[in-house]
PDB file of N, CA and C in Angstrom:
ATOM      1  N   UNK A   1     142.319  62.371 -41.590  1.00  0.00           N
ATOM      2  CA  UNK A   1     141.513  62.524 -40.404  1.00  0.00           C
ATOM      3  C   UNK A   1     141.981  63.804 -39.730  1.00  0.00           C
ATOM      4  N   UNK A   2     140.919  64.593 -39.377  1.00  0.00           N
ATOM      5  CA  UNK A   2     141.488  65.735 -38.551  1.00  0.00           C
ATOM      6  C   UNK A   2     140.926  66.244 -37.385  1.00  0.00           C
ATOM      7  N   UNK A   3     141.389  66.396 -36.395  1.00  0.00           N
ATOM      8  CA  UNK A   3     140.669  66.434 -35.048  1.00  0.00           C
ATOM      9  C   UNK A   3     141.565  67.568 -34.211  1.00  0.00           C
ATOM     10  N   UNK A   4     141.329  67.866 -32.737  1.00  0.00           N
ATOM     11  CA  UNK A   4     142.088  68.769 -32.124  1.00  0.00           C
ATOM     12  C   UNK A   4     142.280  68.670 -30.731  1.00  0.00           C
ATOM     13  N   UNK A   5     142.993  68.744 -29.913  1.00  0.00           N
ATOM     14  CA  UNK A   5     143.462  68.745 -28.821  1.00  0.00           C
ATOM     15  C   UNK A   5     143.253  69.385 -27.858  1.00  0.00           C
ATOM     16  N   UNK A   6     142.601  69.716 -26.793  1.00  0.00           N
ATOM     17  CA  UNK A   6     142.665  70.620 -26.025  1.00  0.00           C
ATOM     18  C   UNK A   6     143.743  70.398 -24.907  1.00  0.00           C
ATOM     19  N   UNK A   7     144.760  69.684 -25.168  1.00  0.00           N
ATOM     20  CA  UNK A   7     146.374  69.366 -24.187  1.00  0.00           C
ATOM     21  C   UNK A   7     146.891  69.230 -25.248  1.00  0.00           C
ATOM     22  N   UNK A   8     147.858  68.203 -24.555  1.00  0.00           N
ATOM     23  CA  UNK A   8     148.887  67.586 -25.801  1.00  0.00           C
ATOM     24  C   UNK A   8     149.044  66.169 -25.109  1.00  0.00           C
ATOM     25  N   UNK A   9     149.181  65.264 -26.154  1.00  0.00           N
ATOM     26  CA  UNK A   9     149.299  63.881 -25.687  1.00  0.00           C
ATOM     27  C   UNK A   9     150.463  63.361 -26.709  1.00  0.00           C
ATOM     28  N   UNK A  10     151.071  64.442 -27.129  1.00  0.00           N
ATOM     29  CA  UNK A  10     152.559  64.363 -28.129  1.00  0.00           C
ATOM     30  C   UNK A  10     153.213  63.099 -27.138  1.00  0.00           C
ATOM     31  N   UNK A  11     154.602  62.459 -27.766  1.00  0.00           N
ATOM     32  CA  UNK A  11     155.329  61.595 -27.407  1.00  0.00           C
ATOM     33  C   UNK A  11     156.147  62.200 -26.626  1.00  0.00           C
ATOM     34  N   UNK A  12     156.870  62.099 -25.107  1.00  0.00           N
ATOM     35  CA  UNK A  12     157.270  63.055 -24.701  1.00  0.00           C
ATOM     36  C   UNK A  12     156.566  63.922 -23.729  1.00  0.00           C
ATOM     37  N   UNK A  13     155.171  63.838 -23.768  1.00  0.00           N
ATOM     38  CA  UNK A  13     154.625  65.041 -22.733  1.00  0.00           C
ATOM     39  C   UNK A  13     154.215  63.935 -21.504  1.00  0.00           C
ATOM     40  N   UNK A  14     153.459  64.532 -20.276  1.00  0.00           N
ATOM     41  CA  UNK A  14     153.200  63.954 -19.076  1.00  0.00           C
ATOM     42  C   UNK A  14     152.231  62.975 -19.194  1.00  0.00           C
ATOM     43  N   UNK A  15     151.089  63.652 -20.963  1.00  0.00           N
ATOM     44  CA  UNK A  15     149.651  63.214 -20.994  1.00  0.00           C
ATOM     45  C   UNK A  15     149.855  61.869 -22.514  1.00  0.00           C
ATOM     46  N   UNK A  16     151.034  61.426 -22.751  1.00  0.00           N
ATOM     47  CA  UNK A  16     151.382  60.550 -24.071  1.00  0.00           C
ATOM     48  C   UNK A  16     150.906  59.435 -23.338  1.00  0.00           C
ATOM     49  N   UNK A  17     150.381  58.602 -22.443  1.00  0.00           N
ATOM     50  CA  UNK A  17     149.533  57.556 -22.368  1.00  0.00           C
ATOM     51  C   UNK A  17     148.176  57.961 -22.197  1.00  0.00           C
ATOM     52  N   UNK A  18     147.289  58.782 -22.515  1.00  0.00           N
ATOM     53  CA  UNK A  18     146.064  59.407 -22.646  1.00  0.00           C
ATOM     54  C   UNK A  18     145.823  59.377 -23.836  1.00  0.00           C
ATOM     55  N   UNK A  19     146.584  59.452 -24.908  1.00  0.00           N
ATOM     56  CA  UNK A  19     146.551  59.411 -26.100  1.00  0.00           C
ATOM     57  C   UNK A  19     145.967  57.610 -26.827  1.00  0.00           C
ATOM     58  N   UNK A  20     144.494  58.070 -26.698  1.00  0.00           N
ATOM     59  CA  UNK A  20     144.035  56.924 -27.059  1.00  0.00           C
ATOM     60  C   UNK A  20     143.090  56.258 -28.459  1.00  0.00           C
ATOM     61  N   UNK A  21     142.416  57.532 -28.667  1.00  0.00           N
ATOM     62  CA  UNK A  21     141.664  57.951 -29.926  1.00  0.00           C
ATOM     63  C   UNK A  21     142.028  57.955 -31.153  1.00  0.00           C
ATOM     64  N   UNK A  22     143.297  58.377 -31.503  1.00  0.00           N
ATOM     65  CA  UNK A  22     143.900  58.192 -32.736  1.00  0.00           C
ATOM     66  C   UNK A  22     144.858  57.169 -32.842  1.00  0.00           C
ATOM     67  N   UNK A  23     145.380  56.224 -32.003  1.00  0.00           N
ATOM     68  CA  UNK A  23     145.664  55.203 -31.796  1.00  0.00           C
ATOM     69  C   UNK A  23     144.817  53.910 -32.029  1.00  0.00           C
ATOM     70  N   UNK A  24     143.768  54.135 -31.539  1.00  0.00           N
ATOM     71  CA  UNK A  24     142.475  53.367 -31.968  1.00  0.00           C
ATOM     72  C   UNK A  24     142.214  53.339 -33.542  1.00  0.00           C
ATOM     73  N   UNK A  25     141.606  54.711 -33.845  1.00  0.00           N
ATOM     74  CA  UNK A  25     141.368  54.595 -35.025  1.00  0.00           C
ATOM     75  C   UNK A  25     142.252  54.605 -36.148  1.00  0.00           C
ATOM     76  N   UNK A  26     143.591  54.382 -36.155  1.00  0.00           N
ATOM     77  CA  UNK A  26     144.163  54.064 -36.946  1.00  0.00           C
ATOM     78  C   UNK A  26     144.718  52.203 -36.926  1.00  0.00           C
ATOM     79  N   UNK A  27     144.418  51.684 -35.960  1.00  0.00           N
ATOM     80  CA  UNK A  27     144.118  50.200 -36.037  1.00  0.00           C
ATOM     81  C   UNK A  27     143.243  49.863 -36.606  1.00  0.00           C
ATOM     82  N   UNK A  28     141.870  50.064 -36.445  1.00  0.00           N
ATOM     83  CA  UNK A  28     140.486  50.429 -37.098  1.00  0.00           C
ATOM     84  C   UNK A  28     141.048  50.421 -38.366  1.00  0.00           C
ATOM     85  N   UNK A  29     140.711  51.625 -38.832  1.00  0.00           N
ATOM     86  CA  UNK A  29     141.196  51.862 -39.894  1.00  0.00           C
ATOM     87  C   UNK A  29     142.067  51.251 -41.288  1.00  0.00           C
ATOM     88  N   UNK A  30     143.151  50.872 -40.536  1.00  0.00           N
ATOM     89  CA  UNK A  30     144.217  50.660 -41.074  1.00  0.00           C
ATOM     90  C   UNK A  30     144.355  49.136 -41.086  1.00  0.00           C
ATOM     91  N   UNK A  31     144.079  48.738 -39.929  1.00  0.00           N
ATOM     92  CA  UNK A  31     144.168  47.404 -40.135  1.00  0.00           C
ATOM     93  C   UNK A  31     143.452  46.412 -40.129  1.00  0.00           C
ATOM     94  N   UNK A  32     141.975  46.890 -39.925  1.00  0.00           N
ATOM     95  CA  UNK A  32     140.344  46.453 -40.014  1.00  0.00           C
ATOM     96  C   UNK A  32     140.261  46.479 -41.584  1.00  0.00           C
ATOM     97  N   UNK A  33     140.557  47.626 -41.745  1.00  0.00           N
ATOM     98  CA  UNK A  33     139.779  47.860 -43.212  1.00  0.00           C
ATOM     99  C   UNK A  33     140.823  48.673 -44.129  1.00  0.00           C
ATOM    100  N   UNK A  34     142.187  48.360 -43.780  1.00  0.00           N
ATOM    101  CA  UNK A  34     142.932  48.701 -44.897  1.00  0.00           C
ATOM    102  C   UNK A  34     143.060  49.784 -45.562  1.00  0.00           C
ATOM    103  N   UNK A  35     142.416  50.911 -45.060  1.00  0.00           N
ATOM    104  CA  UNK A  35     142.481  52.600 -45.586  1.00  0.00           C
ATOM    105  C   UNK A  35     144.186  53.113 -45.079  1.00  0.00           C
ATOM    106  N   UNK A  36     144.339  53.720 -45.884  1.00  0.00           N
ATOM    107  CA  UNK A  36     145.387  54.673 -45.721  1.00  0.00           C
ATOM    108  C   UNK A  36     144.782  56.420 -44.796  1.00  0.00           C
ATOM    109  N   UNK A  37     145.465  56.176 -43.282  1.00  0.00           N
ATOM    110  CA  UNK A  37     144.998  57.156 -42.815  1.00  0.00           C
ATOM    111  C   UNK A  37     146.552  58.196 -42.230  1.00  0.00           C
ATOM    112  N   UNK A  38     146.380  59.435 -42.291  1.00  0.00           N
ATOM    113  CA  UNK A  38     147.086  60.732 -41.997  1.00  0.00           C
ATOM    114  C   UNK A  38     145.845  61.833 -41.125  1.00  0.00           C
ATOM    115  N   UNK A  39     146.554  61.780 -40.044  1.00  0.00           N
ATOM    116  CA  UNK A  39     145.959  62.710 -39.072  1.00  0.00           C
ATOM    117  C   UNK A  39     146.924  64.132 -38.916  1.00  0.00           C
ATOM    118  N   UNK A  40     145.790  65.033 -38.342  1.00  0.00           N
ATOM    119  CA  UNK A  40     145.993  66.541 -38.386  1.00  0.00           C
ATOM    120  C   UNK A  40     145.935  66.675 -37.273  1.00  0.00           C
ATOM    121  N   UNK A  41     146.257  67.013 -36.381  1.00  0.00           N
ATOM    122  CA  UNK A  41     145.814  67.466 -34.883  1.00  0.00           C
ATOM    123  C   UNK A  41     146.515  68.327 -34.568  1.00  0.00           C
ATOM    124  N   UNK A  42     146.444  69.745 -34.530  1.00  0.00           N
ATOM    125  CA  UNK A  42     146.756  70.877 -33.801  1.00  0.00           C
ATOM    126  C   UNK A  42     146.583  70.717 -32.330  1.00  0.00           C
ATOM    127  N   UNK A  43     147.304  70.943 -31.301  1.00  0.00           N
ATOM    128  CA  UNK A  43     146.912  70.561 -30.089  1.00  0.00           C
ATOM    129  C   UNK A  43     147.585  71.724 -29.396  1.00  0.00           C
ATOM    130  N   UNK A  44     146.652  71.907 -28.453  1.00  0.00           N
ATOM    131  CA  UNK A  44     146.501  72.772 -27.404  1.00  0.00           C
ATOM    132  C   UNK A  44     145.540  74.278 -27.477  1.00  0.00           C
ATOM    133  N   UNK A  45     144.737  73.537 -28.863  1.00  0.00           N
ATOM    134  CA  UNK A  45     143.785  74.572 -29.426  1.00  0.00           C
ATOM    135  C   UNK A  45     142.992  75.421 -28.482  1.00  0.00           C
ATOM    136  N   UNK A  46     142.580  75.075 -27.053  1.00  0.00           N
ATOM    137  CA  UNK A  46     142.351  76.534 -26.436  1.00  0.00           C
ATOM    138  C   UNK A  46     142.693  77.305 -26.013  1.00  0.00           C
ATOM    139  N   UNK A  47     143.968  77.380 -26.059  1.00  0.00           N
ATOM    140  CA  UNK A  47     145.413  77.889 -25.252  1.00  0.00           C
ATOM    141  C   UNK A  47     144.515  79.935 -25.419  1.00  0.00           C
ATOM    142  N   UNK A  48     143.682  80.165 -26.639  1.00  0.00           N
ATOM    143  CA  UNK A  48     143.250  81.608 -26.758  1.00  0.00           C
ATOM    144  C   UNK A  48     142.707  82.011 -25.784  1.00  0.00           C
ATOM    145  N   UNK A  49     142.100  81.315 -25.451  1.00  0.00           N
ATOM    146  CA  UNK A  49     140.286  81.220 -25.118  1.00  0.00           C
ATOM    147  C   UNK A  49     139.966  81.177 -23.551  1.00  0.00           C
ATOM    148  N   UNK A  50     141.424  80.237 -23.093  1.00  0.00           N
ATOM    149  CA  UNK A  50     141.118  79.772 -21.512  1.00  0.00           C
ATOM    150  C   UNK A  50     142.678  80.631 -20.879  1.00  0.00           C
ATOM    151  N   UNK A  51     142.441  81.817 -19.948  1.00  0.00           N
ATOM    152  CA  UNK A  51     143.422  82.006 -19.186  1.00  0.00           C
ATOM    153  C   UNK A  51     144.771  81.700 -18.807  1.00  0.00           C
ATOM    154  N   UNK A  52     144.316  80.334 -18.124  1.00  0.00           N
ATOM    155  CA  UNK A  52     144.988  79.472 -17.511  1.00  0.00           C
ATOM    156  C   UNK A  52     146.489  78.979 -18.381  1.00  0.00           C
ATOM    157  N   UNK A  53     146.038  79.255 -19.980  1.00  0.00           N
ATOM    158  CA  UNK A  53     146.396  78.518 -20.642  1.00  0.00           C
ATOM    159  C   UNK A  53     147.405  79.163 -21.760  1.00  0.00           C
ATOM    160  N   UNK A  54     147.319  80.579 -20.954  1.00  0.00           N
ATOM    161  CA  UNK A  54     148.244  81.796 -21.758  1.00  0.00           C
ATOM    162  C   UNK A  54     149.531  81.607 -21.833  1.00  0.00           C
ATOM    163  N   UNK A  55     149.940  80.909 -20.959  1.00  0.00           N
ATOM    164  CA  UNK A  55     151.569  80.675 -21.158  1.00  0.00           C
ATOM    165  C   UNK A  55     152.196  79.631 -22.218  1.00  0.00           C
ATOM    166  N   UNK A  56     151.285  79.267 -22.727  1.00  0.00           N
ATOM    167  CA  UNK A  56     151.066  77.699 -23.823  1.00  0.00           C
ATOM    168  C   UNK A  56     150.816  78.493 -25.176  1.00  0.00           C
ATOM    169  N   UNK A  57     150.031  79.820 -25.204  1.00  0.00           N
ATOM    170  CA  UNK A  57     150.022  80.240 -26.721  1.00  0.00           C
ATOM    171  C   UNK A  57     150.728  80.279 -27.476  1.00  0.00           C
ATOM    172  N   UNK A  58     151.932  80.588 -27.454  1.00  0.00           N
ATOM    173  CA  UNK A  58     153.196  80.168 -28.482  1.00  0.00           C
ATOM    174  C   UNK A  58     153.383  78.908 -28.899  1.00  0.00           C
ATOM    175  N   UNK A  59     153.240  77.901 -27.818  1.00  0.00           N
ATOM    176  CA  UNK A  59     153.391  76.337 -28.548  1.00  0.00           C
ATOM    177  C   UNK A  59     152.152  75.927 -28.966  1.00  0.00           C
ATOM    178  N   UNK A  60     150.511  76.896 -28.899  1.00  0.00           N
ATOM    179  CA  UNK A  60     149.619  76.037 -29.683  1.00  0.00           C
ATOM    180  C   UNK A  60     149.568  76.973 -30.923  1.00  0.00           C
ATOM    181  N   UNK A  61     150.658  78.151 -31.143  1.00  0.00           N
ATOM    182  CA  UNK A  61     150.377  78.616 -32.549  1.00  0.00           C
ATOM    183  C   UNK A  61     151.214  78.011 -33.819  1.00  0.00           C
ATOM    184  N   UNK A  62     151.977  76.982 -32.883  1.00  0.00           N
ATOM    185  CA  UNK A  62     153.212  76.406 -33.222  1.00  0.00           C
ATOM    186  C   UNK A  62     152.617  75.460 -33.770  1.00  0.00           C
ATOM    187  N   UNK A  63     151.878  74.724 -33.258  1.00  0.00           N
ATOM    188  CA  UNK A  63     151.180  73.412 -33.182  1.00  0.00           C
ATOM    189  C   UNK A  63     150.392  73.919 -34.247  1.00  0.00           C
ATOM    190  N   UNK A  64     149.548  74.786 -34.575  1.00  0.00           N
ATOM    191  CA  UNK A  64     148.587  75.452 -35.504  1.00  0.00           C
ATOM    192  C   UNK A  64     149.043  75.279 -36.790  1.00  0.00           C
ATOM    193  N   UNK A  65     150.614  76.010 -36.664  1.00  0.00           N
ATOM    194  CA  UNK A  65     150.923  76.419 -38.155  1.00  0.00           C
ATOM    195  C   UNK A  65     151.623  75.093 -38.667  1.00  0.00           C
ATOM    196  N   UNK A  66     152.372  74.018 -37.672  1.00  0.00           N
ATOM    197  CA  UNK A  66     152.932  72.863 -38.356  1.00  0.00           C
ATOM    198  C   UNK A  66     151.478  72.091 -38.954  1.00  0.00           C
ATOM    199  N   UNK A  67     150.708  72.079 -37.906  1.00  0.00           N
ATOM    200  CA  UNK A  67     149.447  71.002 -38.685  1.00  0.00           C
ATOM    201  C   UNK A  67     148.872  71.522 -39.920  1.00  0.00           C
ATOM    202  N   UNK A  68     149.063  72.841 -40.053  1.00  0.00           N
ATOM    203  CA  UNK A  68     148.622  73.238 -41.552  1.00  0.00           C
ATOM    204  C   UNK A  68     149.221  73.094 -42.531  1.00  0.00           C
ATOM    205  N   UNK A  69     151.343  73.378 -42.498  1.00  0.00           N
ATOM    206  CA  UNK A  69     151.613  73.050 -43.195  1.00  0.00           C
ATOM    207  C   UNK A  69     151.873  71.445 -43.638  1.00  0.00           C
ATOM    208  N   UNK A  70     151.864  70.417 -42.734  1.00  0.00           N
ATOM    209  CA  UNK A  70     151.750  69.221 -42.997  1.00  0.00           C
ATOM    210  C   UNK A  70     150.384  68.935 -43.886  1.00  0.00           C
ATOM    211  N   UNK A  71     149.047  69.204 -43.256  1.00  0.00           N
ATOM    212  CA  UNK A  71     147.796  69.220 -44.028  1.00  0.00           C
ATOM    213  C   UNK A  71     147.987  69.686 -45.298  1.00  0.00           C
ATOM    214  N   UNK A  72     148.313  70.637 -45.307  1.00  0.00           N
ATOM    215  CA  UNK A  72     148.714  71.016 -47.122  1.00  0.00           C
ATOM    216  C   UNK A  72     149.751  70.332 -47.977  1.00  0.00           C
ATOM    217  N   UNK A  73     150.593  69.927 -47.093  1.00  0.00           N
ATOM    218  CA  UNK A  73     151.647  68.653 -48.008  1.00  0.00           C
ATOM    219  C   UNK A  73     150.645  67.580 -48.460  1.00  0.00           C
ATOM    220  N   UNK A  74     150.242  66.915 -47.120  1.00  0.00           N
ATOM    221  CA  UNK A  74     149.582  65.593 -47.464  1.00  0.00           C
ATOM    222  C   UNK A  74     148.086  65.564 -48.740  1.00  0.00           C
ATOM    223  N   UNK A  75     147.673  66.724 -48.540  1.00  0.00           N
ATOM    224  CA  UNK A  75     146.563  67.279 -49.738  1.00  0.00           C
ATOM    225  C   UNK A  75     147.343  67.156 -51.149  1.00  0.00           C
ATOM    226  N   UNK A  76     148.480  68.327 -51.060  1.00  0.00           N
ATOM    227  CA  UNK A  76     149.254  68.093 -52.466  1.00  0.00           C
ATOM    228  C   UNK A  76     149.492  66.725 -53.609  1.00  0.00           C
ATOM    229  N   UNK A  77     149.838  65.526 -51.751  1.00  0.00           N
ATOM    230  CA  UNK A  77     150.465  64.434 -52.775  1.00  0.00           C
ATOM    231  C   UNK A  77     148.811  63.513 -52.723  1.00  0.00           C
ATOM    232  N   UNK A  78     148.117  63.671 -51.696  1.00  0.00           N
ATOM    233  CA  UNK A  78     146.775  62.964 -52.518  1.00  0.00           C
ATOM    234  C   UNK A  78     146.244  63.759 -53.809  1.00  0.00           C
ATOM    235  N   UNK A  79     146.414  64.586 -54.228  1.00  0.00           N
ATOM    236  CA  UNK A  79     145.566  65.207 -55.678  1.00  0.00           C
ATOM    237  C   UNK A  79     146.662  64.371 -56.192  1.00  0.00           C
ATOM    238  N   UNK A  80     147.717  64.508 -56.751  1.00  0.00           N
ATOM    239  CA  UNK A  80     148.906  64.292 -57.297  1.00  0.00           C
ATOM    240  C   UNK A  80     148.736  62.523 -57.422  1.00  0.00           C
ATOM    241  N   UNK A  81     148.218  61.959 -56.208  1.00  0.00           N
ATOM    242  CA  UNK A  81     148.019  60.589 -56.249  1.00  0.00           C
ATOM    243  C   UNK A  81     146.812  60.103 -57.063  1.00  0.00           C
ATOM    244  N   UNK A  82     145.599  60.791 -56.733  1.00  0.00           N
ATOM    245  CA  UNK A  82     144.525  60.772 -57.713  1.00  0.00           C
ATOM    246  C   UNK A  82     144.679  60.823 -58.850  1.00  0.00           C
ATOM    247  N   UNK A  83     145.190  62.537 -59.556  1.00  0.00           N
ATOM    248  CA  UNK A  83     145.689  62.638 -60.772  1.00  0.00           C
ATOM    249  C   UNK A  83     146.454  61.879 -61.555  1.00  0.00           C
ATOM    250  N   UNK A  84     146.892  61.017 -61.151  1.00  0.00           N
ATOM    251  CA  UNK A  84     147.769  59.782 -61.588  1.00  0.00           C
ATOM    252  C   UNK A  84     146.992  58.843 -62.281  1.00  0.00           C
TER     253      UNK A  84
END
């Protein structure tokens, strides 16, 4: 599943009880219907775009490049799981 943030609702921040959506759908998910789910969420994705939000660009490029390299792990071992 991959989605994006315009804050952060990380464990730890002011906004971690806002964090409601991927919490949800991985009950859903996971325990409705038994899928195996891994989420992507880069967060603080407008940090470019909105002013306000310039002092945050370093931690949403941060946020950028971990969710990619996690996304590309978790890709690796699903082919690898398929291919099996």
């Amino acid at each position: 599943m991959v989605a994006s943030c315009d804050g952060s609702c990380a464990v730890g921040t002011p906004r971690e009880d806002f964090e409601f959506v991927q919490n949800y759908l991985e009950k859903v998910l996971t325990g409705t219907l038994g899928a195996e789910v891994d989420f992507i969420v880069p967060e603080l994705t407008p940090a470019h775009s909105k002013s306000e939000m310039a002092e945050l660009i370093p931690l949403a490029e941060a946020s950028r490049s971990q969710e990619f390299t996690d996304a590309a792990e978790k890709v690796k071992a699903l082919a690898a799981r398929l291919a099996a």
